[in-house]
Protein backbone atom coordinates (compact mmCIF):
# COMPACT_ATOMS: atom_id res chain seq x y z
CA UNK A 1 -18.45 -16.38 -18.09
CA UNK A 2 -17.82 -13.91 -20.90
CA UNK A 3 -17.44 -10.29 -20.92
CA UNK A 4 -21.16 -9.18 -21.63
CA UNK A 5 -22.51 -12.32 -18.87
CA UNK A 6 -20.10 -10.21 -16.57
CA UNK A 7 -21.45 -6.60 -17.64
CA UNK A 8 -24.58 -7.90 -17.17
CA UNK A 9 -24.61 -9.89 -13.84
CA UNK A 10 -22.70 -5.72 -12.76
CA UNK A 11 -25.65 -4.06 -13.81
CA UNK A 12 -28.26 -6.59 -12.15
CA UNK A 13 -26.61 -7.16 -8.61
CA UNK A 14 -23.64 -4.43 -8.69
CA UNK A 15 -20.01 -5.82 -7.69
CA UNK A 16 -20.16 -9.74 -7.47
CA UNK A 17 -18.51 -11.88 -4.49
CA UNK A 18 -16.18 -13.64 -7.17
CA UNK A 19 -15.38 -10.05 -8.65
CA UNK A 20 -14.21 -8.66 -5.82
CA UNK A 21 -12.38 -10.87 -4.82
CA UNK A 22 -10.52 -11.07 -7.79
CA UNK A 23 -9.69 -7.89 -7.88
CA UNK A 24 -8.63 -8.00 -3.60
CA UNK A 25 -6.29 -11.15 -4.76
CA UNK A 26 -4.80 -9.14 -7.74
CA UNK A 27 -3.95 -6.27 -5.83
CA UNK A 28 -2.22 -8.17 -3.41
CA UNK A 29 -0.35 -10.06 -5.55
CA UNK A 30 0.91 -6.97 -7.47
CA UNK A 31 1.59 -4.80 -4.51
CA UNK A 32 3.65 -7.49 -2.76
CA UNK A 33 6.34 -6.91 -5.61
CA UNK A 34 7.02 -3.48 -4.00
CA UNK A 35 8.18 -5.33 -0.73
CA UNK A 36 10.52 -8.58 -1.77
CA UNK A 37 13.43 -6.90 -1.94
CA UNK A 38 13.42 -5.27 1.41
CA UNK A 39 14.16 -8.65 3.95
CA UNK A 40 16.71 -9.70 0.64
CA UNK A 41 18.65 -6.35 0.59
CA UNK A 42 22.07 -8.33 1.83
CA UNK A 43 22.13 -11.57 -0.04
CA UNK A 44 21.05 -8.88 -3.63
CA UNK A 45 23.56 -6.73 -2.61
CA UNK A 46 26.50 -9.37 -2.80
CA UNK A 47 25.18 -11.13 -5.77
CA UNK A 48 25.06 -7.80 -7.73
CA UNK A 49 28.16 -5.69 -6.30
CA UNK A 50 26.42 -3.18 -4.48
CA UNK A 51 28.39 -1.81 -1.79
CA UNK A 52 26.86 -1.18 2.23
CA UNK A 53 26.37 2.01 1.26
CA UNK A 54 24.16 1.79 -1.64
CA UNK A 55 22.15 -1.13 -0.52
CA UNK A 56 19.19 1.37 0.29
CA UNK A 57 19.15 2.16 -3.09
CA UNK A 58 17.17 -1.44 -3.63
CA UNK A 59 13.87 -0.35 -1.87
CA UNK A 60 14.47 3.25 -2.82
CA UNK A 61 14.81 2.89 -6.19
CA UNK A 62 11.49 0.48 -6.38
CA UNK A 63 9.60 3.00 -4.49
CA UNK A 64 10.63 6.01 -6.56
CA UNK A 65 9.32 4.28 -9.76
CA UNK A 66 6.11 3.78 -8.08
CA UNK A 67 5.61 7.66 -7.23
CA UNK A 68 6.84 7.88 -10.76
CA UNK A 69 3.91 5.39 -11.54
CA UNK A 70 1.33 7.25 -9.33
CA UNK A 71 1.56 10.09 -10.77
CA UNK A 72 2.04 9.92 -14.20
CA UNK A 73 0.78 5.97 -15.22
CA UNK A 74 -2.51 5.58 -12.90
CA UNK A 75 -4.44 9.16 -14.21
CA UNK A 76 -4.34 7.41 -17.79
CA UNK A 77 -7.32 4.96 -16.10
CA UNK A 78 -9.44 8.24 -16.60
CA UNK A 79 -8.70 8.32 -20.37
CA UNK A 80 -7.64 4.85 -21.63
CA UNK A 81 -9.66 1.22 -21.29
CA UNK A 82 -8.80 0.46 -17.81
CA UNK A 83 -8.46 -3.55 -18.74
CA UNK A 84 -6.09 -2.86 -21.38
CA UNK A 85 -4.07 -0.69 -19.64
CA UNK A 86 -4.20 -2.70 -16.29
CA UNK A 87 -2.79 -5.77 -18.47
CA UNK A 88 0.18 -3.99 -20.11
CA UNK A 89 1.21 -2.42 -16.73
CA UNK A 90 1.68 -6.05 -15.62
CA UNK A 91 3.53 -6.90 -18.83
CA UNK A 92 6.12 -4.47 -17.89
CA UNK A 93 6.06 -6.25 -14.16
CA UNK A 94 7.24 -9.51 -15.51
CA UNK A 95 9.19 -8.60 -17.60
CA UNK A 96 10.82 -6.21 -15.11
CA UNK A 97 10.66 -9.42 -12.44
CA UNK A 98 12.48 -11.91 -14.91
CA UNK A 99 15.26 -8.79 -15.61
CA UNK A 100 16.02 -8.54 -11.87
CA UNK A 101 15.90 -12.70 -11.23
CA UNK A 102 18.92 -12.74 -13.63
CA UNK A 103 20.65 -9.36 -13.19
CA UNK A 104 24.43 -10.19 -12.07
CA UNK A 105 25.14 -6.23 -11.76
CA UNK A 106 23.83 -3.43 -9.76
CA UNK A 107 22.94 -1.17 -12.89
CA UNK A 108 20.60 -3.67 -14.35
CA UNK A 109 18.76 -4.88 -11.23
CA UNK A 110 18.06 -1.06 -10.09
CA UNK A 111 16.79 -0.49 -13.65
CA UNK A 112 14.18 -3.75 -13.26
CA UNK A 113 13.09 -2.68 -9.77
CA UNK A 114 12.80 0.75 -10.79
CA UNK A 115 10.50 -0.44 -13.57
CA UNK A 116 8.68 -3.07 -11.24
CA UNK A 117 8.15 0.04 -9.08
CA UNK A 118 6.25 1.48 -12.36
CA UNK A 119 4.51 -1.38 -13.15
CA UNK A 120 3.61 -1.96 -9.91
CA UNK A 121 0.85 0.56 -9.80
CA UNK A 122 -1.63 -1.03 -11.80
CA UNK A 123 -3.25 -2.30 -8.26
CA UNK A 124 -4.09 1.41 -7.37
CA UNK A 125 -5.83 1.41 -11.60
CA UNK A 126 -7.80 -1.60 -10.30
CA UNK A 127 -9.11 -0.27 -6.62
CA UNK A 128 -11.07 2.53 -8.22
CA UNK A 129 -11.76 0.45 -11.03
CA UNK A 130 -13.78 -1.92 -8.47
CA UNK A 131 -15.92 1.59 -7.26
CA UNK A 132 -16.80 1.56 -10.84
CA UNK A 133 -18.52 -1.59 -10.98
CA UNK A 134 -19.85 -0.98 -7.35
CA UNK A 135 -22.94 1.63 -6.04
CA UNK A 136 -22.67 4.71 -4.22
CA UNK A 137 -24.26 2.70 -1.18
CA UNK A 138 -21.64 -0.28 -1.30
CA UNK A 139 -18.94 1.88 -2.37
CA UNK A 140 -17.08 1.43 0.95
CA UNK A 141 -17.77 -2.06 1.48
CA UNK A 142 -15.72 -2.85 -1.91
CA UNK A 143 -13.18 -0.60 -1.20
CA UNK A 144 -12.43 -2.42 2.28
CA UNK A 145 -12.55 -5.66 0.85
CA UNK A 146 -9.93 -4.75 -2.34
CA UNK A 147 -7.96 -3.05 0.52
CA UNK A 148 -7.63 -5.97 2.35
CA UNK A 149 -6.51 -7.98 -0.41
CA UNK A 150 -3.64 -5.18 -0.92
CA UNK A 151 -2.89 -4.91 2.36
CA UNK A 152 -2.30 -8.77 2.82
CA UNK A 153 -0.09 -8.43 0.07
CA UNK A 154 2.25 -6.09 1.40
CA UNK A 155 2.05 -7.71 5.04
CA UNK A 156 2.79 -11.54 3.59
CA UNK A 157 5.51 -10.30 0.91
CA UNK A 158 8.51 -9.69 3.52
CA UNK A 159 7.96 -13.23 5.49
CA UNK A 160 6.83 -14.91 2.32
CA UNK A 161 10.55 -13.39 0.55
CA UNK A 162 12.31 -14.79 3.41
CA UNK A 163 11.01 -18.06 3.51
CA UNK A 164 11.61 -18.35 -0.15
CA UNK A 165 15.08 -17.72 -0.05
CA UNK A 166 15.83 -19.48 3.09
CA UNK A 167 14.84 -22.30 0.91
CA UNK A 168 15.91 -21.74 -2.19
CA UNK A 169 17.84 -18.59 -3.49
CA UNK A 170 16.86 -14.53 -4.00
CA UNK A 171 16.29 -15.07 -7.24
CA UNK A 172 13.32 -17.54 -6.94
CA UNK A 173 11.81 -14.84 -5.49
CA UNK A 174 11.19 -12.60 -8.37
CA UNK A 175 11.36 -15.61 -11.01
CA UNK A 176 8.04 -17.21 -8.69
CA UNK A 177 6.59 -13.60 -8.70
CA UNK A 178 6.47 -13.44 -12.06
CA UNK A 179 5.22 -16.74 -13.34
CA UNK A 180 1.89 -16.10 -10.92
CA UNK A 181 2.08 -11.92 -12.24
CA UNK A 182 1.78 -13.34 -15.98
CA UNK A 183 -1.47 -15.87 -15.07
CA UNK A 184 -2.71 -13.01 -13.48
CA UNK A 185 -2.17 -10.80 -16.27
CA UNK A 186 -3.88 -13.47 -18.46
CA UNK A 187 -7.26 -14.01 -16.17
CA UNK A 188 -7.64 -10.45 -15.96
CA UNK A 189 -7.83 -10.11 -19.15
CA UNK A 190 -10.37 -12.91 -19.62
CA UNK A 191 -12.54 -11.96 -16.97
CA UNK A 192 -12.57 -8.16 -16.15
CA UNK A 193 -15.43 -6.07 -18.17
CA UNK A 194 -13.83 -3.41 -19.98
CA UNK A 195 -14.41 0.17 -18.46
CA UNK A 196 -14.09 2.97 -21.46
CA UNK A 197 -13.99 6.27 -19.74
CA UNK A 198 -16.04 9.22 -21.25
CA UNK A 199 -13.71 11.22 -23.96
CA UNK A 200 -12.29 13.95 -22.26
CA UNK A 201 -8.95 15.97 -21.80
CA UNK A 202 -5.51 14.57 -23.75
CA UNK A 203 -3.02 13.31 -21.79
CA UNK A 204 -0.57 16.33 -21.23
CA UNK A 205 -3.79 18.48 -19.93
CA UNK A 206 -4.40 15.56 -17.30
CA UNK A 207 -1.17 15.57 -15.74
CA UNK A 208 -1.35 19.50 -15.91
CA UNK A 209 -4.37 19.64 -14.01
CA UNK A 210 -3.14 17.34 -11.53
CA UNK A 211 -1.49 20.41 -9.69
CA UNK A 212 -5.56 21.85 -9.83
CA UNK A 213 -6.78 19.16 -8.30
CA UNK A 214 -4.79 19.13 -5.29
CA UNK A 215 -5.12 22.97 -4.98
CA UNK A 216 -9.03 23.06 -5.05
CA UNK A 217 -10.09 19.52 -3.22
CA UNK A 218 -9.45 20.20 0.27
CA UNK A 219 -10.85 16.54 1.26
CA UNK A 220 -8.19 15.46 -0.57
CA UNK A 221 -5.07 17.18 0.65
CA UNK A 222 -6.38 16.51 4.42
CA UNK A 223 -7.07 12.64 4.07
CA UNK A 224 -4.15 12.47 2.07
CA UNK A 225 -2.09 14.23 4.94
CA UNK A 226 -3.97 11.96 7.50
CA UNK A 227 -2.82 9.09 6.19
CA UNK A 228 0.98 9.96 5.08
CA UNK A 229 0.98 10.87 8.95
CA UNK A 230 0.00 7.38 9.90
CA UNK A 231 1.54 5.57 7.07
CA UNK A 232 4.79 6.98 7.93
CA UNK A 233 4.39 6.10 11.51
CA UNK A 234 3.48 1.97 10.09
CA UNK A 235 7.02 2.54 7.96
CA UNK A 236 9.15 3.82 10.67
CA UNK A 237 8.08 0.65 12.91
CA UNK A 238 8.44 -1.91 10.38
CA UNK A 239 11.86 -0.31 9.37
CA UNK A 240 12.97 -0.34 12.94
CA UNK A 241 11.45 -3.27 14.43
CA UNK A 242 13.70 -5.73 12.98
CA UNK A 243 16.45 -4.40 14.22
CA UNK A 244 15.11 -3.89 17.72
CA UNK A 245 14.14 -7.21 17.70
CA UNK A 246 17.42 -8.92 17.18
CA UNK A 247 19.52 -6.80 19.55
CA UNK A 248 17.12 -6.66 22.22
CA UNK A 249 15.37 -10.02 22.06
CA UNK A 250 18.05 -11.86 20.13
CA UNK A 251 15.00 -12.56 17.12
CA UNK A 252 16.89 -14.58 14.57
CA UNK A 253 16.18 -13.81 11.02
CA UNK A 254 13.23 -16.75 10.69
CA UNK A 255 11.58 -15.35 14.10
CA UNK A 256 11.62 -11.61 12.23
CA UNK A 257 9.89 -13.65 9.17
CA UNK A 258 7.12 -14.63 12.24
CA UNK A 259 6.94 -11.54 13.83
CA UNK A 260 6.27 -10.01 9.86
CA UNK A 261 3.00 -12.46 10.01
CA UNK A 262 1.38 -11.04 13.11
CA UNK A 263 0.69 -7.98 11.43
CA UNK A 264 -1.09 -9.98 8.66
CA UNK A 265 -3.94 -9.49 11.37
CA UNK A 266 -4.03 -6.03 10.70
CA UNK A 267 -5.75 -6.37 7.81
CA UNK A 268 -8.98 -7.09 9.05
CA UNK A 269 -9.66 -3.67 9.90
CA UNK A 270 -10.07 -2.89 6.28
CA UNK A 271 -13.25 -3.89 5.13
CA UNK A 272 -15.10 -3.74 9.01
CA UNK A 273 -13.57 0.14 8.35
CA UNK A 274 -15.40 0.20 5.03
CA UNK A 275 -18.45 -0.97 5.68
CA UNK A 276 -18.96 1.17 8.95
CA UNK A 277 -17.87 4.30 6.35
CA UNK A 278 -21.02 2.89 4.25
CA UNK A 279 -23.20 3.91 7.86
CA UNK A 280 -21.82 7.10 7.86
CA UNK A 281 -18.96 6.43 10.80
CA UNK A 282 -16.19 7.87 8.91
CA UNK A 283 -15.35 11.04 10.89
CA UNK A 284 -15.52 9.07 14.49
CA UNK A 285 -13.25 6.39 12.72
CA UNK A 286 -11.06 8.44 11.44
CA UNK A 287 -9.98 9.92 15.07
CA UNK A 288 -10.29 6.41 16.45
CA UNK A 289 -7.35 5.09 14.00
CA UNK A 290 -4.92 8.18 15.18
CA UNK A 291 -5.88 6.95 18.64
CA UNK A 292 -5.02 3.41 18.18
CA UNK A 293 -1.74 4.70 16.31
CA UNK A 294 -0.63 6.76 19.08
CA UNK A 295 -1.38 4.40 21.96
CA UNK A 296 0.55 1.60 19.96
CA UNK A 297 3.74 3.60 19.74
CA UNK A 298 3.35 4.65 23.84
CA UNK A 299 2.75 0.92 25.08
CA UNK A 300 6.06 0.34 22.77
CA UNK A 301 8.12 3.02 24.14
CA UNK A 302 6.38 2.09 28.03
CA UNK A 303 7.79 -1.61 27.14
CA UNK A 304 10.60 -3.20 29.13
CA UNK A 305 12.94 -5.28 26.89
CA UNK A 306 14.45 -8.79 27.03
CA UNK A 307 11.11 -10.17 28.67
CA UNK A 308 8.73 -13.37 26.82
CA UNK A 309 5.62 -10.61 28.03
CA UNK A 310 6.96 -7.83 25.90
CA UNK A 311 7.98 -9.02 23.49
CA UNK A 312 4.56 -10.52 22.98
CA UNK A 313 3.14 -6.92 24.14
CA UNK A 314 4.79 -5.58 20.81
CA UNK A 315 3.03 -8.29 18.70
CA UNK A 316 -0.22 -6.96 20.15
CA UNK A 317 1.63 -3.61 19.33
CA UNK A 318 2.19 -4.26 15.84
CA UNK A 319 -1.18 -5.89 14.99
CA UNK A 320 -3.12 -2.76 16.23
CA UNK A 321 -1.04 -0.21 14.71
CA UNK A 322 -1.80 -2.60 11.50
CA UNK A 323 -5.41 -2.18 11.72
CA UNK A 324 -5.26 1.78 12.69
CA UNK A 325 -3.29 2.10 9.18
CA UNK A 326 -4.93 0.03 7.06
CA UNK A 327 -8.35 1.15 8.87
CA UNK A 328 -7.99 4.38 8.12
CA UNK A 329 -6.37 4.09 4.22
CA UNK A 330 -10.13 2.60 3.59
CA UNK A 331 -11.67 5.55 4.81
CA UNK A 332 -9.63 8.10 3.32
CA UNK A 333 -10.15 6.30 -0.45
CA UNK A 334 -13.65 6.09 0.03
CA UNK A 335 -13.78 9.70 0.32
CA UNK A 336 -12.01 11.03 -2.05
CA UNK A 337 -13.94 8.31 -4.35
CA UNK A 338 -17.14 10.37 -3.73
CA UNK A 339 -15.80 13.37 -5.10
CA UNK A 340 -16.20 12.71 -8.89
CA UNK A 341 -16.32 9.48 -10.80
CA UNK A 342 -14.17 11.20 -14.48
CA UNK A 343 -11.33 11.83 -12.30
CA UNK A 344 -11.11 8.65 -9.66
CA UNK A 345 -7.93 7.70 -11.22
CA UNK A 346 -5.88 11.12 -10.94
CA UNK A 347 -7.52 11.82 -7.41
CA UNK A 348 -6.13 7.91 -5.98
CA UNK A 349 -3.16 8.92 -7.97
CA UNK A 350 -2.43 11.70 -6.16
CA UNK A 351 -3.91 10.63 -2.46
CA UNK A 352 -1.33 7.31 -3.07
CA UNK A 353 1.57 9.36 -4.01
CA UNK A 354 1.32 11.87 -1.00
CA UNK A 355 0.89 9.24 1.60
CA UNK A 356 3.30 7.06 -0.28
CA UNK A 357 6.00 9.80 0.08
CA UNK A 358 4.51 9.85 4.11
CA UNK A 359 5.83 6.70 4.80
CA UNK A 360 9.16 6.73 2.77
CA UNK A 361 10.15 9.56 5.11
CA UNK A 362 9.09 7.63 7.91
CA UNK A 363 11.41 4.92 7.11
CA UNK A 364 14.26 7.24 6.24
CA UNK A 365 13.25 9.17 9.65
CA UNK A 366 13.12 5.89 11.28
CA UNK A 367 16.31 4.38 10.56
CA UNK A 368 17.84 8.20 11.44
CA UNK A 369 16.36 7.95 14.99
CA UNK A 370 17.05 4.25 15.48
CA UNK A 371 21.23 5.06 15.04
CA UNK A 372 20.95 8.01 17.08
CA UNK A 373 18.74 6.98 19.91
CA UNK A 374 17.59 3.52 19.64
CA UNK A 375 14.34 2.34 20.03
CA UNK A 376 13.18 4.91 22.66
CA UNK A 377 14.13 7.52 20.16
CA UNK A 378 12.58 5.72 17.21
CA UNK A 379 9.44 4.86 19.03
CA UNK A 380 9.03 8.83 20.31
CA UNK A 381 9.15 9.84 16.69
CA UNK A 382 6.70 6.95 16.13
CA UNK A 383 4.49 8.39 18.19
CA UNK A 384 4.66 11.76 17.78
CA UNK A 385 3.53 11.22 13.83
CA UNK A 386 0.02 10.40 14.54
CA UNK A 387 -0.70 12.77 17.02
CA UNK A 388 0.19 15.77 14.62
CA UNK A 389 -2.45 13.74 12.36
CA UNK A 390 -4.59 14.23 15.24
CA UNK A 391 -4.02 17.83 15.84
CA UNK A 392 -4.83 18.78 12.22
CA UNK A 393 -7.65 16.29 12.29
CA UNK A 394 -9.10 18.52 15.63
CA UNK A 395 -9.42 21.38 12.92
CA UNK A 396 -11.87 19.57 10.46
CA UNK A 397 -15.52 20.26 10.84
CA UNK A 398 -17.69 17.54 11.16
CA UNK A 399 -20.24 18.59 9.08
CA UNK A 400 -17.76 18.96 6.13
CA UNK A 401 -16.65 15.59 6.53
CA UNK A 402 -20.04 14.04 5.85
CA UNK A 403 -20.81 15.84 2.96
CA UNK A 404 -17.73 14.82 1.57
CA UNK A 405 -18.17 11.60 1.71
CA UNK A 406 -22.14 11.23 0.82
């Protein structure tokens, strides 16, 4: 099918199955280059010199050049030929994958996963891309299913890395990612329809009116705030867990690998989220995913350790605090979606980069708390991050929410 059977088949049924689930596979794929590194920080760390100290840096670096990304790379999808620019973002990601497979020094592999950070963030040009292509009435429907694409992607990347390298090496990590980034890069190209925004502002006075947008869309500062809350809350448990794993349940580092896939179930919440949104359940949703989020971390903190029943109480744990995130991410983006198609790409720009920094300071918090106080100090945190989500979400009128979102 070429690109006019494609425009036309958009226009006459709105987003097809084999679209949209393109697009749900490629974000997945592309987002799961974010999360490699993070179960390979050791065995990178001696092959490249980097001291105890600085192994952070790996994960931190990555996820600073996708803020980086967010907020300066993603707004161009309201100015430049979204296909175009999707397909040289994921030039830079392979060639920013091959640099780090063969980097023998720290310098040049933080360089290649800063830039693979940068890269990276063509998935969040290709989510509202997808609203694009879809109507106002299925709007949240696509969203969920593109989200749940993404959000397998970042649930199967740590076990999936693990495996990998159990098997082979680190480095056939990132050389695998980015022979399947490149045949991506190429289908893409053959089969998305291009999307040329309307002519509009230059490029410096769209990153300066990022700092307006955020000031006068209150929608988006409070979902964005929502969802940093919970985000950081799904970081600091996924930072910690491995560790409480091992020393309280003696995990090895294949079980951790297992554990990692339970949460894959998550992801289901995603589009069921969306297309309840679609009926108009949003607001009730929302406070239902803060719920969920807060009740997981209390049943984890209630848990005692060293016992077969908790430990499969915390996969339980793990899988519903999975779906309250990734539940709830759905229904923030389909909001802010609805608030004006000419600047989609700054506004997920911006609602990305906010939560985004949400859950770096939950892992950061969460590995703080965890050398302090262990898991019952971790887990309190945990769950005291969703309940202040809850408190501010207590202050939103209902009424507001639904026109927000209509």
């Amino acid at each position: 099918m070429d690109q006019r059977e494609v425009q036309r088949e958009v226009k006459r049924v709105g987003m097809p199955s084999w679209l949209m689930f393109l697009l749900a596979v490629s974000c997945g794929i592309i987002v799961a280059n974010l999360y490699y590194a993070q179960t390979l920080v050791g065995p990178i760390s001696e092959s490249t010199g980097l001291s105890a100290a600085a192994a952070g840096l790996i994960v931190t670096i990555t996820q600073i050049g996708y803020v980086i990304g967010l907020l300066f790379i993603v707004p161009l999808s309201d100015i430049v030929e979204n296909r175009k620019l999707a397909v040289a973002a994921l030039a830079v990601v392979v060639l920013a994958l091959l640099a780090a497979a063969s980097a023998h020094t720290a310098i040049l592999f933080l360089t290649a996963s800063f830039m693979i950070g940068l890269g990276a963030v063509v998935a969040q040009i290709l989510v509202p891309y997808a609203t694009y292509l879809s109507s106002a009435e299925e709007r949240g429907r696509v969203v969920g299913n593109v989200m749940s694409g993404l959000l397998l992607g970042i649930m199967f990347a740590r076990p999936v890395a693990s495996f990998v390298a159990s098997f082979l090496n680190w480095q056939a990590v990132f050389l695998m990612s980015a022979v399947i980034v490149a045949l991506l890069a190429i289908g893409l190209f053959l089969a998305l329809p291009k999307r040329q925004p309307a002519p509009g502002l230059n490029y410096g006075r769209l990153i300066a009116s990022l700092g307006t947008i955020v000031k006068t869309t209150p929608v988006l500062r409070r979902r964005a705030l929502y969802q940093a809350a919970l985000f950081g809350a799904f970081s600091l448990f996924w930072t910690v867990i491995p560790l409480h794993l091992a020393k309280a349940f003696g995990v090895s580092q294949q079980g951790i690998a297992w554990f990692a896939l339970a949460g894959v179930g998550g992801a289901v919440a995603a589009p069921i989220a969306g297309r309840l949104a679609d009926r108009g359940w949003s607001h009730k949703l929302t406070g239902i995913a803060m719920l969920l989020a807060t009740l997981s971390f209390l049943v984890a903190f209630l848990l005692p350790s060293h016992s077969t029943g908790a430990l499969i109480a915390l996969v339980v744990v793990a899988i519903v605090l999975d779906m309250a995130v990734s539940g709830n991410l759905v229904l923030g983006q389909r909001s802010i979606y609805a608030l004006g198609s000419e600047a989609r790409g700054r506004l997920n720009g911006l609602f990305m980069s906010i939560f985004f920094l949400g859950g770096a300071l939950g892992s950061s918090v969460g590995g703080w708390a965890y050398a302090q106080g262990g898991w019952e100090l971790a887990s309190i945190v945990g769950f005291l991050l969703p309940v202040l989500a809850f408190l501010y979400y207590l202050t939103e009128k209902k009424s507001a929410s639904k026109t927000a979102i209509s």
